[in-house]
Protein backbone atom coordinates (compact mmCIF):
# COMPACT_ATOMS: atom_id res chain seq x y z
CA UNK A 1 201.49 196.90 10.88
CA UNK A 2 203.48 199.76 9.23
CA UNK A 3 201.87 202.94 8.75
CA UNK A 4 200.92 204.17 5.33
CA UNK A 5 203.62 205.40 3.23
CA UNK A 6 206.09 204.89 6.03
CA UNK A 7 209.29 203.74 4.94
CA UNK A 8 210.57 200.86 8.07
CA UNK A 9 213.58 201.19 9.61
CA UNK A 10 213.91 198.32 10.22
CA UNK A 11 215.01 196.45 6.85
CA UNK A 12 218.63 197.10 5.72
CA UNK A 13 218.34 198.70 2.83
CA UNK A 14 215.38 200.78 3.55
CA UNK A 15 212.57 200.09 1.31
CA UNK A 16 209.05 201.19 0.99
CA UNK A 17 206.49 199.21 2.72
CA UNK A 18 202.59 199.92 2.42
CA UNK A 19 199.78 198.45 3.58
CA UNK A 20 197.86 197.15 1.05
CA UNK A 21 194.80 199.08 2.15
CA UNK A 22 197.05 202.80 2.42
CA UNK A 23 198.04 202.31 -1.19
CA UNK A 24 194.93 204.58 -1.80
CA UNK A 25 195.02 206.80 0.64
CA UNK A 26 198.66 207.98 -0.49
CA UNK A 27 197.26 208.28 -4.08
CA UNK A 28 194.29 210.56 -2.72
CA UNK A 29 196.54 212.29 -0.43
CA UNK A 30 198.57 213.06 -3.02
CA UNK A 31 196.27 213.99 -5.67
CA UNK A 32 195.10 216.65 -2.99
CA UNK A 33 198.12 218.21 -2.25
CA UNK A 34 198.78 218.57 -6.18
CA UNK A 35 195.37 220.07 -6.81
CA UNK A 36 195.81 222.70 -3.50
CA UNK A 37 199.17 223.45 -5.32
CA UNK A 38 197.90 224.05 -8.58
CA UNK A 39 195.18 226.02 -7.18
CA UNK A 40 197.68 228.25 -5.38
CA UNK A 41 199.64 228.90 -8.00
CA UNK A 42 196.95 229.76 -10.39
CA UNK A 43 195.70 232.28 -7.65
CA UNK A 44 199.30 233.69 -7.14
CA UNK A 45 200.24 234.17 -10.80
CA UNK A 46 199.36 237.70 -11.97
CA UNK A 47 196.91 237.95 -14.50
CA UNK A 48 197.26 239.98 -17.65
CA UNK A 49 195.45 243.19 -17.30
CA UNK A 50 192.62 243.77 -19.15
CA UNK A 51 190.93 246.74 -21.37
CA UNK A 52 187.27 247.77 -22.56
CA UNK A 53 187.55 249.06 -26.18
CA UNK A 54 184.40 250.91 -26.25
CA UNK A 55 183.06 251.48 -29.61
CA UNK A 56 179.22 253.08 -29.66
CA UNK A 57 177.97 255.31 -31.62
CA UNK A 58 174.36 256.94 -32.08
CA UNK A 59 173.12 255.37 -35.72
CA UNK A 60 170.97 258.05 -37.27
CA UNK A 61 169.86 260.46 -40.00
CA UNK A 62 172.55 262.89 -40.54
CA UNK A 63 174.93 261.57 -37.38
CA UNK A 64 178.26 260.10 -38.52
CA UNK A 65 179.89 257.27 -37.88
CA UNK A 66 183.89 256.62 -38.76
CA UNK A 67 184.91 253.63 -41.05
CA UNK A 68 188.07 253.55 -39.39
CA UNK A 69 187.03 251.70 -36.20
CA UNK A 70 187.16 247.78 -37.24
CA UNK A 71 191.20 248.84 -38.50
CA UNK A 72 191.52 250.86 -35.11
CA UNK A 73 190.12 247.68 -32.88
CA UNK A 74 192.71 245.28 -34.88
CA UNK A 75 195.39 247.56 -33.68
CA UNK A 76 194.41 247.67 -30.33
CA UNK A 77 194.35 243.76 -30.38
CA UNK A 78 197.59 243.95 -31.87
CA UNK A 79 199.51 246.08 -29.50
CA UNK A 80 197.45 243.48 -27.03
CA UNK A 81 198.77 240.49 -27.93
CA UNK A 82 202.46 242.40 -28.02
CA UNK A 83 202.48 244.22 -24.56
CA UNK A 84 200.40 241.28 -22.93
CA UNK A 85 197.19 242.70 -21.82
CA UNK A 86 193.50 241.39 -22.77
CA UNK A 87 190.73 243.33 -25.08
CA UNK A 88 187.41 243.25 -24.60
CA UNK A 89 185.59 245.03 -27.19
CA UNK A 90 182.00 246.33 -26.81
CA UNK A 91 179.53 248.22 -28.45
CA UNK A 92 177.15 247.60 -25.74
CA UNK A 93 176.20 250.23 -23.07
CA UNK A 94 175.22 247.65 -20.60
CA UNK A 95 178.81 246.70 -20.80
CA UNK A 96 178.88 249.92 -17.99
CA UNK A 97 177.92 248.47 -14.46
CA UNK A 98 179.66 249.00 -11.53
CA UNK A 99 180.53 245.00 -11.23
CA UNK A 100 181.15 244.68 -14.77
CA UNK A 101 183.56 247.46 -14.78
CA UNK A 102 185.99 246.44 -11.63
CA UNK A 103 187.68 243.83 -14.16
CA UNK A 104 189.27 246.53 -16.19
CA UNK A 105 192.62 248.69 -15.87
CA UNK A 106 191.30 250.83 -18.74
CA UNK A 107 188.57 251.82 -20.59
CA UNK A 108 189.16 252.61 -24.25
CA UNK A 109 186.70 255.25 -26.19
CA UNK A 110 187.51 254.37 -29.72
CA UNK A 111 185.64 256.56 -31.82
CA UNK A 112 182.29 257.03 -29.93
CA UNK A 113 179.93 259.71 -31.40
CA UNK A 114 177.06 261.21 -29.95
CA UNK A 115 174.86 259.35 -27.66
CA UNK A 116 176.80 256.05 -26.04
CA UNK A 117 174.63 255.34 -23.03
CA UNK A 118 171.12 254.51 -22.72
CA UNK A 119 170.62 255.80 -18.90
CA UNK A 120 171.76 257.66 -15.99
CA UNK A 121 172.99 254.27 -14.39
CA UNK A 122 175.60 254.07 -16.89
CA UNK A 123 176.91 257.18 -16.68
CA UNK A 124 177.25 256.64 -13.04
CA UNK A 125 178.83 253.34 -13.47
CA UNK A 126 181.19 255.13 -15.26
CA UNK A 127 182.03 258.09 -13.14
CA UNK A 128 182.38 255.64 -9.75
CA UNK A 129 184.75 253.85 -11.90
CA UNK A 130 187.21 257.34 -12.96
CA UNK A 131 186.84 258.08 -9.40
CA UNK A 132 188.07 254.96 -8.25
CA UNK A 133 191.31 255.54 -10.30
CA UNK A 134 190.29 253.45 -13.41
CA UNK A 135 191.84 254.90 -16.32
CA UNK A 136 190.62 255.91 -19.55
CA UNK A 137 191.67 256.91 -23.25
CA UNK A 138 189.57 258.29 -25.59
CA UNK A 139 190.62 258.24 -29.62
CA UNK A 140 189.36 261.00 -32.07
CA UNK A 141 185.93 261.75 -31.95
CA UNK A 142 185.63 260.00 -28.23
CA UNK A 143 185.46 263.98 -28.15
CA UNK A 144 182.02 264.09 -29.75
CA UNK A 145 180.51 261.52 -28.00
CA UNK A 146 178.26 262.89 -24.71
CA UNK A 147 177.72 266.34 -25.86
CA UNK A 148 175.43 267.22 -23.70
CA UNK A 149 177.28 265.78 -20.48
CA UNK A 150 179.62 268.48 -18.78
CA UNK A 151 181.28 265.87 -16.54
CA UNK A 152 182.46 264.05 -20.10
CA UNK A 153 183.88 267.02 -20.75
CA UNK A 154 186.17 267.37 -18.05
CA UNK A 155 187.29 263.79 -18.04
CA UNK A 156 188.45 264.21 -21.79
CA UNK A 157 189.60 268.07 -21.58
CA UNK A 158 186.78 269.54 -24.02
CA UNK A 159 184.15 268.53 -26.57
CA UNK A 160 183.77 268.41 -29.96
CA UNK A 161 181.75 271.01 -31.57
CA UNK A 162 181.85 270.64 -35.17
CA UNK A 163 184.47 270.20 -38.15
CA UNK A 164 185.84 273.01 -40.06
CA UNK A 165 185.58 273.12 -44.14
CA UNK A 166 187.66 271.35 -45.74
CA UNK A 167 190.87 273.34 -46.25
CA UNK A 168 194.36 273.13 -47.63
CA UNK A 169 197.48 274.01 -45.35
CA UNK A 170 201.04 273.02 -44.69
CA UNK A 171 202.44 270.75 -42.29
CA UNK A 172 205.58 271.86 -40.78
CA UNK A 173 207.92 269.05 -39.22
CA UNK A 174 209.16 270.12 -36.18
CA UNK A 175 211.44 266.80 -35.30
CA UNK A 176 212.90 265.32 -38.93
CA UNK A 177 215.14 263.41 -36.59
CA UNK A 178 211.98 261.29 -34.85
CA UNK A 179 211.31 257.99 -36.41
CA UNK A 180 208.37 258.92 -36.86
CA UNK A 181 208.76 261.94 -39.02
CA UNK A 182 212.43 261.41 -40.33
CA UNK A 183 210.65 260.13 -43.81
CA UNK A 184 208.50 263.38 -44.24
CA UNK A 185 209.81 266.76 -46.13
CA UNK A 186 210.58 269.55 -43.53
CA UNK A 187 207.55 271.16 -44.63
CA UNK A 188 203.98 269.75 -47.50
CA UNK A 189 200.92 270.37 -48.18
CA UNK A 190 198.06 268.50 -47.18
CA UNK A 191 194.41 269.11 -47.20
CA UNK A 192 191.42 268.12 -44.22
């Protein structure tokens, strides 16, 4: 009796005789070595790094909290989907465990205010992470968020302590070459 999936040498030209019974077991075999080769490749393609855009702030009387962040979160998405990364966005403080945060390359402070954790655990969570050579960015007022924290000041270089008046000045353009400033006059007013 021929073994299963053995081609005979025997007849001239060769051809492909199977038991009627190993019919199956070259389908099964088969169907296992495509799923352990799917498997590895899924585990050896490298997966799109992935971001936590953080976006708490403290809600209260007299505490302020920008209108600009849904139009800042759309262009973080944006730049996502162009430089191939993933976005998770968050307003939740829980968000900062020290499991929850291994997944991510970088954690993104998009304009936090004031108090953005709820306990001591968090803060932790999110010192082991810095530590551990996670990387962080923090966008405008990031910079008044954790006043009261030294340690948040030293990851982002200072604190925020309070906005001067309003106030005109002029803007001098230092670069009129840069793309980015080659539309401006060398030198307008503007007031903030």
């Amino acid at each position: 009796m021929p073994l299963p999936c053995h081609q005979s040498r025997y007849s001239n030209p060769p051809t492909l005789r199977v038991a009627p019974r190993a019919s199956a077991f070259c389908r099964f075999a088969g169907a296992i070595v495509a799923v352990f080769l799917l498997a590895a490749a899924a585990l050896a393609a490298p997966s799109e790094p992935r971001v936590l855009l953080y976006t708490r702030n403290q809600v209260g009387k007299g505490l302020y909290v920008h209108d600009n962040i849904p139009a800042s979160v759309d262009a973080i998405k944006k730049l996502a989907t162009e430089n191939h990364f993933l976005v998770d966005v968050s307003d939740d403080p829980k968000d900062f465990s020290a499991g929850n945060l291994k997944q991510y390359r970088a954690i993104i402070f998009d304009n936090t205010n004031n108090e953005i954790f709820d306990n001591e655990e968090q803060k932790t969570a999110l010192q082991a992470y810095i530590r551990a050579g996670g990387g962080f960015v923090g966008i405008h007022s990031a910079s008044g968020a954790m006043r009261q924290w030294p340690w948040f000041w030293s990851l982002l270089g200072g604190k925020f302590n309070r906005h001067p008046k309003l106030q005109p000045f002029t803007v001098k353009v230092k670069d009129p070459h840069d793309l980015s400033t080659a539309h401006l006059p060398t030198t307008f007013q503007w007031t903030d």
